[in-house]
N, C-alpha and C. Protein backbone atom coordinates (compact mmCIF):
# COMPACT_ATOMS: atom_id res chain seq x y z
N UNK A 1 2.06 2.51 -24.58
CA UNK A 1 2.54 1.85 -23.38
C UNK A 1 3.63 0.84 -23.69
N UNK A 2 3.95 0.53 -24.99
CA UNK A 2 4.52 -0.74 -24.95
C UNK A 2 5.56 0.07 -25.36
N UNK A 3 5.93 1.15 -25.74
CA UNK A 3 7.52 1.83 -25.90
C UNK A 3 8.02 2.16 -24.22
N UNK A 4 6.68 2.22 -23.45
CA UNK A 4 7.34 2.68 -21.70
C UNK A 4 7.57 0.89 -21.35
N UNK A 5 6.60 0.05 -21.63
CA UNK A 5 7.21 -1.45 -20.59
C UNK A 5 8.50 -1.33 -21.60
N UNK A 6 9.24 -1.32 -22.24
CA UNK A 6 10.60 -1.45 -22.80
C UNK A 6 11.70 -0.80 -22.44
N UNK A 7 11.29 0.07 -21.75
CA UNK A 7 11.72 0.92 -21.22
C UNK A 7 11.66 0.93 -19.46
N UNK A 8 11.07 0.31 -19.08
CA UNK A 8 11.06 0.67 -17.45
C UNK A 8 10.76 -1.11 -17.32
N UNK A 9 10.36 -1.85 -18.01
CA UNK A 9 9.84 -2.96 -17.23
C UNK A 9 8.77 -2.98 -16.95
N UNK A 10 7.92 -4.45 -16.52
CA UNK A 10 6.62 -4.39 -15.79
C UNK A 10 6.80 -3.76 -14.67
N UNK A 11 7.42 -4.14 -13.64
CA UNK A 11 7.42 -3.21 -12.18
C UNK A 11 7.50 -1.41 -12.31
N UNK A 12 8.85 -1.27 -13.31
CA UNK A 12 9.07 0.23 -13.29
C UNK A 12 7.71 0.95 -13.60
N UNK A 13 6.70 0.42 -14.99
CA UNK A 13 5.42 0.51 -15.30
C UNK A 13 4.58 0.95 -14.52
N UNK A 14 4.85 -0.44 -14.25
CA UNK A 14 3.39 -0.19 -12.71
C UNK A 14 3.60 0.93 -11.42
N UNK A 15 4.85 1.05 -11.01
CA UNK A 15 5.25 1.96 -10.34
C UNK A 15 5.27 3.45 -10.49
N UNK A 16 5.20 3.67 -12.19
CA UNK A 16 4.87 4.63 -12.89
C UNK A 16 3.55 5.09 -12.74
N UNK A 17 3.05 4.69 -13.23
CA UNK A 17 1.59 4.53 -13.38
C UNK A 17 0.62 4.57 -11.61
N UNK A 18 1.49 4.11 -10.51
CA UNK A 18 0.96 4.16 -9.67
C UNK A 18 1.39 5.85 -9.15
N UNK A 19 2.13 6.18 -9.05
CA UNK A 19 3.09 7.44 -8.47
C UNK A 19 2.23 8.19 -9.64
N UNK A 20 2.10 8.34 -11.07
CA UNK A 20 1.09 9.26 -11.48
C UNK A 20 -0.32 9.11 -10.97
N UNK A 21 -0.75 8.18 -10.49
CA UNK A 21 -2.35 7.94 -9.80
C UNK A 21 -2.27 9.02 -8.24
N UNK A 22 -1.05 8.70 -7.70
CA UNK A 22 -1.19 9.17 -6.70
C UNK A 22 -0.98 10.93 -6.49
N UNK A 23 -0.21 11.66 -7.64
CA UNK A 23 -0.38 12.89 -8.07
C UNK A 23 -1.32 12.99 -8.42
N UNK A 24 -2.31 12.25 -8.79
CA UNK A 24 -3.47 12.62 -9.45
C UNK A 24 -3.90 13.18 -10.96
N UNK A 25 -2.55 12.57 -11.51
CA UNK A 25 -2.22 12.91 -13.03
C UNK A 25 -2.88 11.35 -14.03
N UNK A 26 -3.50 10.69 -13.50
CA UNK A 26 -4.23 9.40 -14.42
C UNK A 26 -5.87 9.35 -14.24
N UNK A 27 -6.70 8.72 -14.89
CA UNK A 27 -7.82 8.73 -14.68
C UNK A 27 -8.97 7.66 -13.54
N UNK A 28 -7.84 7.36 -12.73
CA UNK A 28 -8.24 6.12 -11.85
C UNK A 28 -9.30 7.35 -10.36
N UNK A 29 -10.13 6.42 -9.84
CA UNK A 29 -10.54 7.11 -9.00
C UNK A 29 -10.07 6.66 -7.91
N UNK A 30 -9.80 7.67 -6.49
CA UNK A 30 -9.03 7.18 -5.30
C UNK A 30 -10.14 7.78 -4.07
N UNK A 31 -9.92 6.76 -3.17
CA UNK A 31 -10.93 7.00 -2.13
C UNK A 31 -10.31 8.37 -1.30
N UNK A 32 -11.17 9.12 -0.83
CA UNK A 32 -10.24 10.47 -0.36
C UNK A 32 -11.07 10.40 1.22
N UNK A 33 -10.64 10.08 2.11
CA UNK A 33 -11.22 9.93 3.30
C UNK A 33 -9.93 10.91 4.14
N UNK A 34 -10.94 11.97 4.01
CA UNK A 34 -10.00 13.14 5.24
C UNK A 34 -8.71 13.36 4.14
N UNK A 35 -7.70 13.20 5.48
CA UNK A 35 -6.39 13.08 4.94
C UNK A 35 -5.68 11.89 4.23
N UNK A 36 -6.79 10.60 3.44
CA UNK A 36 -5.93 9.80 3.76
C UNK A 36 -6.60 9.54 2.35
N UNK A 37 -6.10 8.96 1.53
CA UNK A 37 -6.28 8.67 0.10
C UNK A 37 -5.83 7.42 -0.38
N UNK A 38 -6.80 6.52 -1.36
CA UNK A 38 -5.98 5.07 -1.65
C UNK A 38 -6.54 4.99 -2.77
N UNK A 39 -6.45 4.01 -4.11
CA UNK A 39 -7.45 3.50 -5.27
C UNK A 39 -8.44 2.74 -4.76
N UNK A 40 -9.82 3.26 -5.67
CA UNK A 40 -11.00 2.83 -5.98
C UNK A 40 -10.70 1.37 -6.54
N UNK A 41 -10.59 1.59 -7.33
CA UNK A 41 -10.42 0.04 -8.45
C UNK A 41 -9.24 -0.96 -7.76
N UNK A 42 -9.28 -2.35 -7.79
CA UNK A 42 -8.30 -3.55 -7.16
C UNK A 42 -6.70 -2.98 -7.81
N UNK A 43 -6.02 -3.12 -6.82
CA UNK A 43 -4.54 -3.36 -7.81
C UNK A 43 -4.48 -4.81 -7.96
N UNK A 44 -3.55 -5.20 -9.04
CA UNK A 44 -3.24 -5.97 -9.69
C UNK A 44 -1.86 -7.04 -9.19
N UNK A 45 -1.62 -7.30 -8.95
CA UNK A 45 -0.53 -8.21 -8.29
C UNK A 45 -0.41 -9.14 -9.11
N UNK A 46 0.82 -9.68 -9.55
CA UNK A 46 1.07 -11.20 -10.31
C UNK A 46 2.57 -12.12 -9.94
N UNK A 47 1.62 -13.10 -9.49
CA UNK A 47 2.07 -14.25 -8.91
C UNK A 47 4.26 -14.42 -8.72
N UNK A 48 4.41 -14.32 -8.16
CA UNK A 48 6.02 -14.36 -7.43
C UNK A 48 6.78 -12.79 -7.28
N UNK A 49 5.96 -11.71 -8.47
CA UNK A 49 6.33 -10.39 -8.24
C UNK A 49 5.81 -9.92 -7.04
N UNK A 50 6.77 -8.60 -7.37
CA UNK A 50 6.20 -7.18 -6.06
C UNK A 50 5.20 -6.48 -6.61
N UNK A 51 4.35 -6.29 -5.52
CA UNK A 51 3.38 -5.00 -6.07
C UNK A 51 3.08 -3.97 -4.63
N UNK A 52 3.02 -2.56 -5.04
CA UNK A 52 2.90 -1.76 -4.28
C UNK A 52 1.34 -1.69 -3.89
N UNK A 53 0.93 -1.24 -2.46
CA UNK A 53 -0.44 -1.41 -2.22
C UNK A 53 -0.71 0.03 -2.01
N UNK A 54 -0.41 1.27 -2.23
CA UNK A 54 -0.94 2.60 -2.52
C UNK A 54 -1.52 3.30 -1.44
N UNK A 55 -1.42 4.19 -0.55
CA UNK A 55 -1.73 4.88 0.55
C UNK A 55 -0.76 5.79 0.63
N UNK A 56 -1.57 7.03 0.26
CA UNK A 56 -1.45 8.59 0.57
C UNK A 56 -1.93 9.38 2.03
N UNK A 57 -1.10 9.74 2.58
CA UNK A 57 -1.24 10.66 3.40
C UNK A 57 -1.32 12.19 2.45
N UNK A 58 -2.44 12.65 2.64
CA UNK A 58 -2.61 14.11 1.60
C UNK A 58 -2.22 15.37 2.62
N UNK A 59 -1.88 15.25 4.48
CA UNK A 59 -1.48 16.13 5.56
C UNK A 59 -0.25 16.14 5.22
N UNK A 60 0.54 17.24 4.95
CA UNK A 60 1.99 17.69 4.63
C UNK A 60 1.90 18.72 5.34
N UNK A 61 3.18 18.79 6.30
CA UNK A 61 4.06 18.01 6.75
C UNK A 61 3.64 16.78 7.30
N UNK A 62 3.88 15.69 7.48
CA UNK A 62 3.41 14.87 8.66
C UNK A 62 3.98 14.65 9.92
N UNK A 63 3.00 15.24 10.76
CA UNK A 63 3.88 14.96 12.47
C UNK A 63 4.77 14.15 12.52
N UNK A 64 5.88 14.42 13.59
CA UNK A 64 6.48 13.21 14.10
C UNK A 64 5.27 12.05 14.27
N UNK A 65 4.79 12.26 15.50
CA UNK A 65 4.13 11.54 16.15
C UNK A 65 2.94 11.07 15.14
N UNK A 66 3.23 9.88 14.88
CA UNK A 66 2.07 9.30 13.91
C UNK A 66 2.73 8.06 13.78
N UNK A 67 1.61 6.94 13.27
CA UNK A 67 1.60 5.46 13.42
C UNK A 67 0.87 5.14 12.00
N UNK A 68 1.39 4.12 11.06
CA UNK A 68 1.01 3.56 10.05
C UNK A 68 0.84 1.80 10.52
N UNK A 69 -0.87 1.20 9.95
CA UNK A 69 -0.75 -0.01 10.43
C UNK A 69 -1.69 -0.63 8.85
N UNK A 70 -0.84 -1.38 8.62
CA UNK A 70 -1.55 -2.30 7.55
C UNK A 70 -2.08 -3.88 7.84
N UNK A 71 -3.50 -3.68 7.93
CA UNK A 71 -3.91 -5.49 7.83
C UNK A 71 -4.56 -5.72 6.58
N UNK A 72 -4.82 -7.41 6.75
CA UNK A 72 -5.58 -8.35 5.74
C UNK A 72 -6.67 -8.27 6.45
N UNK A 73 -7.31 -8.11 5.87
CA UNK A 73 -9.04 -8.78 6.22
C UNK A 73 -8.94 -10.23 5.64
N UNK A 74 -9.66 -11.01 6.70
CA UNK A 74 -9.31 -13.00 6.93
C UNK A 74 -10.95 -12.42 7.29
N UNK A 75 -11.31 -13.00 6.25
CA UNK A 75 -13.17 -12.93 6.90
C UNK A 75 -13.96 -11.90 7.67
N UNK A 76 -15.06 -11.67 7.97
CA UNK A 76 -15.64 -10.54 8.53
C UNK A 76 -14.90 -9.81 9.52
N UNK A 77 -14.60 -10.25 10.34
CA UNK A 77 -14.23 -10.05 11.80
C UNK A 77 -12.60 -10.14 12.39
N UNK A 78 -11.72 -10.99 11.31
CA UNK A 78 -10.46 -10.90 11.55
C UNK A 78 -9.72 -10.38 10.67
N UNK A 79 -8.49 -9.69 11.36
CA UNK A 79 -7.46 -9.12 10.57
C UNK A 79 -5.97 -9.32 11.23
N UNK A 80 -5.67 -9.68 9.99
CA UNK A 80 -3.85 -10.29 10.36
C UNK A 80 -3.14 -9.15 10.10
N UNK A 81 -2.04 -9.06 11.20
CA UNK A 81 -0.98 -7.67 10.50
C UNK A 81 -0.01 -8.08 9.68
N UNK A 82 0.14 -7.40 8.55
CA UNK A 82 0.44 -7.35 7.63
C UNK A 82 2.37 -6.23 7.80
N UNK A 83 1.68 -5.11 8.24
CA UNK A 83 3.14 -4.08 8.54
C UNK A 83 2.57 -3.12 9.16
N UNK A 84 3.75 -2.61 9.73
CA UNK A 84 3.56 -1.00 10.59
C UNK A 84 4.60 -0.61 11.19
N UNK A 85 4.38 0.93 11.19
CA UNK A 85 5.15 1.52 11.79
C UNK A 85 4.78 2.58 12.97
N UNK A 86 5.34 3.13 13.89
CA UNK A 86 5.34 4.54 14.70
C UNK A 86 5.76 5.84 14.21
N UNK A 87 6.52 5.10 13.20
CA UNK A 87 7.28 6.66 12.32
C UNK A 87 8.67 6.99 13.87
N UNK A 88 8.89 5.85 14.63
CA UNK A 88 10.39 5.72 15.49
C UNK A 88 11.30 4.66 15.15
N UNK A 89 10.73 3.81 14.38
CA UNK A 89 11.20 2.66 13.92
C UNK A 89 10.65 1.44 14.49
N UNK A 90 9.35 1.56 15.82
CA UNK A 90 9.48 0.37 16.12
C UNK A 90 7.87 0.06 15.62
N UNK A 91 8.01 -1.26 15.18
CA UNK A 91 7.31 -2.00 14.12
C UNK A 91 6.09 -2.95 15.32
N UNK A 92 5.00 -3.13 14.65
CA UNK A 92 4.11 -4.74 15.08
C UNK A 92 4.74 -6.05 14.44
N UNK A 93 4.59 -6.85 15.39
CA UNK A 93 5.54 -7.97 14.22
C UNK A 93 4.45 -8.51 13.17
N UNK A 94 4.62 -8.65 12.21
CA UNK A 94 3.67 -8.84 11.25
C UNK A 94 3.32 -10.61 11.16
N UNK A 95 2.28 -10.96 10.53
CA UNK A 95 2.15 -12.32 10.95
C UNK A 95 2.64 -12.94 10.27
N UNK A 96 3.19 -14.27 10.40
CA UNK A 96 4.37 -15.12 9.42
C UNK A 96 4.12 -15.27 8.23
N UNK A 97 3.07 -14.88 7.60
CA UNK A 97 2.65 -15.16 5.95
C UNK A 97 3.36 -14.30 5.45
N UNK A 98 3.70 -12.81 6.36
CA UNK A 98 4.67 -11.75 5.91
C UNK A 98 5.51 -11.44 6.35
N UNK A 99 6.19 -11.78 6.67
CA UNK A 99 7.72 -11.80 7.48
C UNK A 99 8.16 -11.81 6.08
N UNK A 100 8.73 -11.14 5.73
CA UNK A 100 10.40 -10.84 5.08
C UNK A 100 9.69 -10.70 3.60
N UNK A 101 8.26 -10.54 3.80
CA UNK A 101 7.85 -10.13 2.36
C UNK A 101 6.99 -8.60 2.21
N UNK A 102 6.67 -8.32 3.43
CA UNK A 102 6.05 -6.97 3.76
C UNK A 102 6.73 -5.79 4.00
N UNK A 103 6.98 -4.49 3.24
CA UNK A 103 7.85 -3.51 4.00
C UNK A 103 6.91 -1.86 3.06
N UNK A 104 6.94 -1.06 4.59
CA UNK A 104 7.27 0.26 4.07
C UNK A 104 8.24 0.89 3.98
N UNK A 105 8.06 1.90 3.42
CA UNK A 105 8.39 3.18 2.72
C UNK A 105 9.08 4.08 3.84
N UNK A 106 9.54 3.48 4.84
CA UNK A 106 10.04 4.19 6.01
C UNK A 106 10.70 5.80 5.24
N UNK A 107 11.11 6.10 4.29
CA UNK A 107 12.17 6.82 4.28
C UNK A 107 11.06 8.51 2.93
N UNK A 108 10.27 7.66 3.01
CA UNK A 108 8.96 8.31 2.29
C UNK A 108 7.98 8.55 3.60
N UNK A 109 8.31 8.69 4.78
CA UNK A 109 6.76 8.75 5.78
C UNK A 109 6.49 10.01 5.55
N UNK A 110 7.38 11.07 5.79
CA UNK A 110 7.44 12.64 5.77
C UNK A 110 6.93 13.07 4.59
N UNK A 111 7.10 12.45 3.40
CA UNK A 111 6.17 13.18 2.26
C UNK A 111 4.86 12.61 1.95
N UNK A 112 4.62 11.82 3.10
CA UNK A 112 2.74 11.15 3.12
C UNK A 112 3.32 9.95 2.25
N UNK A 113 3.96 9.12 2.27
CA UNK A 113 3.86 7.97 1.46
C UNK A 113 3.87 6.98 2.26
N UNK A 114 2.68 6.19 2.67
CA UNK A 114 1.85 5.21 3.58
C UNK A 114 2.40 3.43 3.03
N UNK A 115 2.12 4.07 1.61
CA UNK A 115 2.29 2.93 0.83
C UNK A 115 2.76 1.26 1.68
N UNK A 116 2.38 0.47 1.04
CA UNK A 116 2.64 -1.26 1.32
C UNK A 116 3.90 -1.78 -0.27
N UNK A 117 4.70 -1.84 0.48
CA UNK A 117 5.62 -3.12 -0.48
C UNK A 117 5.57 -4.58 -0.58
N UNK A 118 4.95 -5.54 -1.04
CA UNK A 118 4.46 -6.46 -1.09
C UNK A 118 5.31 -7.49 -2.11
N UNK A 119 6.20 -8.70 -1.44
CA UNK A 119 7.15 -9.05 -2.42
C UNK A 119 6.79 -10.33 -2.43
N UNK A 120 6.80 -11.23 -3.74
CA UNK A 120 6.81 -12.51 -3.85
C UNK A 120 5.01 -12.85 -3.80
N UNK A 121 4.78 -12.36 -4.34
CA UNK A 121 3.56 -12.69 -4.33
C UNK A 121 2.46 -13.43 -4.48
N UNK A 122 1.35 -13.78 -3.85
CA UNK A 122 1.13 -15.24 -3.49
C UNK A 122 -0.60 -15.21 -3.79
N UNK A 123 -0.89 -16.04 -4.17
CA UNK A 123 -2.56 -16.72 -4.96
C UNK A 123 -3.40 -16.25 -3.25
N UNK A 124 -2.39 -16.72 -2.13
CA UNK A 124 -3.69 -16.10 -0.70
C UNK A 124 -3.26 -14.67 -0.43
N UNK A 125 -2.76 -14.05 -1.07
CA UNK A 125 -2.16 -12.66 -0.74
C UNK A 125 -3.47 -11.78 -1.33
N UNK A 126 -4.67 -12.53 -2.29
CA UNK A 126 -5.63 -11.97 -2.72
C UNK A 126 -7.18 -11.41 -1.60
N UNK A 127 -7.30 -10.25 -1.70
CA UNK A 127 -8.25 -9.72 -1.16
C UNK A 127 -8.44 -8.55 -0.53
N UNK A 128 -8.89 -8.07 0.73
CA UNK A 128 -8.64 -6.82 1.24
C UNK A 128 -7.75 -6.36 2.23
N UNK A 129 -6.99 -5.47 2.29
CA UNK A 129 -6.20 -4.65 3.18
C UNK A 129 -6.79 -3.24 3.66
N UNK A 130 -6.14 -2.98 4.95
CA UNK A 130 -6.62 -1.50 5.82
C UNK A 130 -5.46 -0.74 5.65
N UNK A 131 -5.39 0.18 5.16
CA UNK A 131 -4.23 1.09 5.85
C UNK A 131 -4.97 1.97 6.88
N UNK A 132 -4.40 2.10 7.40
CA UNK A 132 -4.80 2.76 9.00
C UNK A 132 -3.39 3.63 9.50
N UNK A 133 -3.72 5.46 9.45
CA UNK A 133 -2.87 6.19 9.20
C UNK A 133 -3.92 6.66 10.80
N UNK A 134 -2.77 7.15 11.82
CA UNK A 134 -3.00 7.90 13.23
C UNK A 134 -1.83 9.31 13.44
N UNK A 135 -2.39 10.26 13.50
CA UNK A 135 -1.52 11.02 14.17
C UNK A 135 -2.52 12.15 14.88
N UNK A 136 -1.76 12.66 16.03
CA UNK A 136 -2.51 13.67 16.71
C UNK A 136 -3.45 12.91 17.34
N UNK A 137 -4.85 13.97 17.19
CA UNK A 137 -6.24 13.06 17.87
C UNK A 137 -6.45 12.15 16.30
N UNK A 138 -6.20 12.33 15.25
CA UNK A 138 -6.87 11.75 14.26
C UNK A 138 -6.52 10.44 13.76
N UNK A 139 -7.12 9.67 13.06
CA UNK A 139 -6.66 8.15 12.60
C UNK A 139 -7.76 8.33 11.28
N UNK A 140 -7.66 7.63 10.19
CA UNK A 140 -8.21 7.03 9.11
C UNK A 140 -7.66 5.72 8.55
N UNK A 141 -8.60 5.46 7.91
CA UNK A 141 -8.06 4.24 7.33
C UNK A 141 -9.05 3.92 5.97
N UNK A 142 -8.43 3.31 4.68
CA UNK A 142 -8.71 3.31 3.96
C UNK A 142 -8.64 1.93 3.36
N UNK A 143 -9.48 1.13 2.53
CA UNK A 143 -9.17 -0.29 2.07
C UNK A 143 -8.43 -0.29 0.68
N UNK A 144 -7.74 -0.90 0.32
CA UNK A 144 -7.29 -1.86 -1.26
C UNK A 144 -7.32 -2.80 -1.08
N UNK A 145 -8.00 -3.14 -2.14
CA UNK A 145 -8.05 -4.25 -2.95
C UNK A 145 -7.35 -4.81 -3.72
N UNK A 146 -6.67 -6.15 -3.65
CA UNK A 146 -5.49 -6.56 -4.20
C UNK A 146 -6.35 -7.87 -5.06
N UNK A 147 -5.86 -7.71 -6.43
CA UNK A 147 -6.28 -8.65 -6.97
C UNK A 147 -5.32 -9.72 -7.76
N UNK A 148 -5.09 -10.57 -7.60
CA UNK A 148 -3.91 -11.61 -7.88
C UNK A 148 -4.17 -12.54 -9.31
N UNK A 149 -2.83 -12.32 -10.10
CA UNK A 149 -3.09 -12.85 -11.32
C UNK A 149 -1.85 -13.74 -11.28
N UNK A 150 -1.99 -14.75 -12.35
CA UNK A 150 -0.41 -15.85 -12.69
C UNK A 150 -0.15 -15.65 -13.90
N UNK A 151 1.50 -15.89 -14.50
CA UNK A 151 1.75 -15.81 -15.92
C UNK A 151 0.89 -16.61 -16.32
N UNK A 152 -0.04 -16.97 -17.85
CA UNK A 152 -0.24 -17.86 -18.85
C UNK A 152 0.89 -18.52 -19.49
C-alpha cells in the first residue's frame, strides 16, 4: 500500500479502495438491501479532508424518474438533510452545517452512483447517515457510518 499512497495520495487511496469495495473486488462487507448497497464497517473521515460516503444503486439502468436523499441522524428521532437530488437538478436545501460542503455525484446518477461527497471535514460530522434511493413504486435506504479521525 505504501508504493499506491505515493502514488495516488491519501484521497486518490481511499477513493481507490472505495470504487474497488463497490465492484466488489475487496474484502469489506456491504449492506445489500434490494437494489441499494452501502459498507458494513464505519468509513473513516479525517479532520479538514474529503471523504466519500458510499451508496450503490445495483438497478442499471436507472430511471429517469428517481430521487436520492441523504440525512444525519441527530439522535433517535431527528434527521438533518445533508443532500439530494430528483435526478432534474432540483435539490432539498441542505441544512447550514452543509452548505457548500455536501455534494453528489450528479453526473454518476445513471451508472447507480448514490454516493455522498463530504468536504472539510468536521469532529460533529461523526456518526450516522441514510441514503435513501426512490424510484418507481420503490425506495430503500441504507445507513453509513462515518467515523472521524484528526492528524497526530
Amino acid at each position: 500500500l505504501s508504493g499506491l499512497f505515493g502514488l495516488f495520495g491519501l484521497w486518490g487511496l481511499l477513493g481507490l479502495l472505495g470504487l474497488l469495495g463497490l465492484l466488489g473486488l475487496d474484502s469489506w462487507n456491504f449492506w445489500d438491501c434490494g437494489f441499494l448497497s452501502a459498507p458494513r464497517t464505519p468509513v473513516l473521515g479525517i479532520i479538514g479532508d474529503k471523504v466519500v460516503l458510499p451508496c450503490q444503486v445495483g438497478s442499471t439502468p436507472i430511471p429517469e424518474d428517481f430521487s436520492i436523499r441523504w440525512t444525519f441522524h441527530l439522535g433517535q428521532s431527528r434527521r438533518i438533510p445533508v443532500g439530494s437530488s430528483d435526478g432534474k437538478g432540483r435539490r432539498e436545501e441542505p441544512d447550514q452545517r452543509y452548505r457548500g460542503r455536501a455534494e453528489l455525484f450528479h453526473g454518476e446518477f445513471r451508472a447507480g452512483n448514490a454516493s455522498l461527497l463530504l468536504r472539510d471535514v468536521r469532529s460533529s460530522d461523526q456518526g450516522s447517515y441514510s441514503c435513501q434511493v426512490s424510484f418507481q413504486d420503490e425506495s430503500r435506504e441504507v445507513l453509513v457510518e462515518l467515523e472521524v479521525a484528526g492528524w497526530c
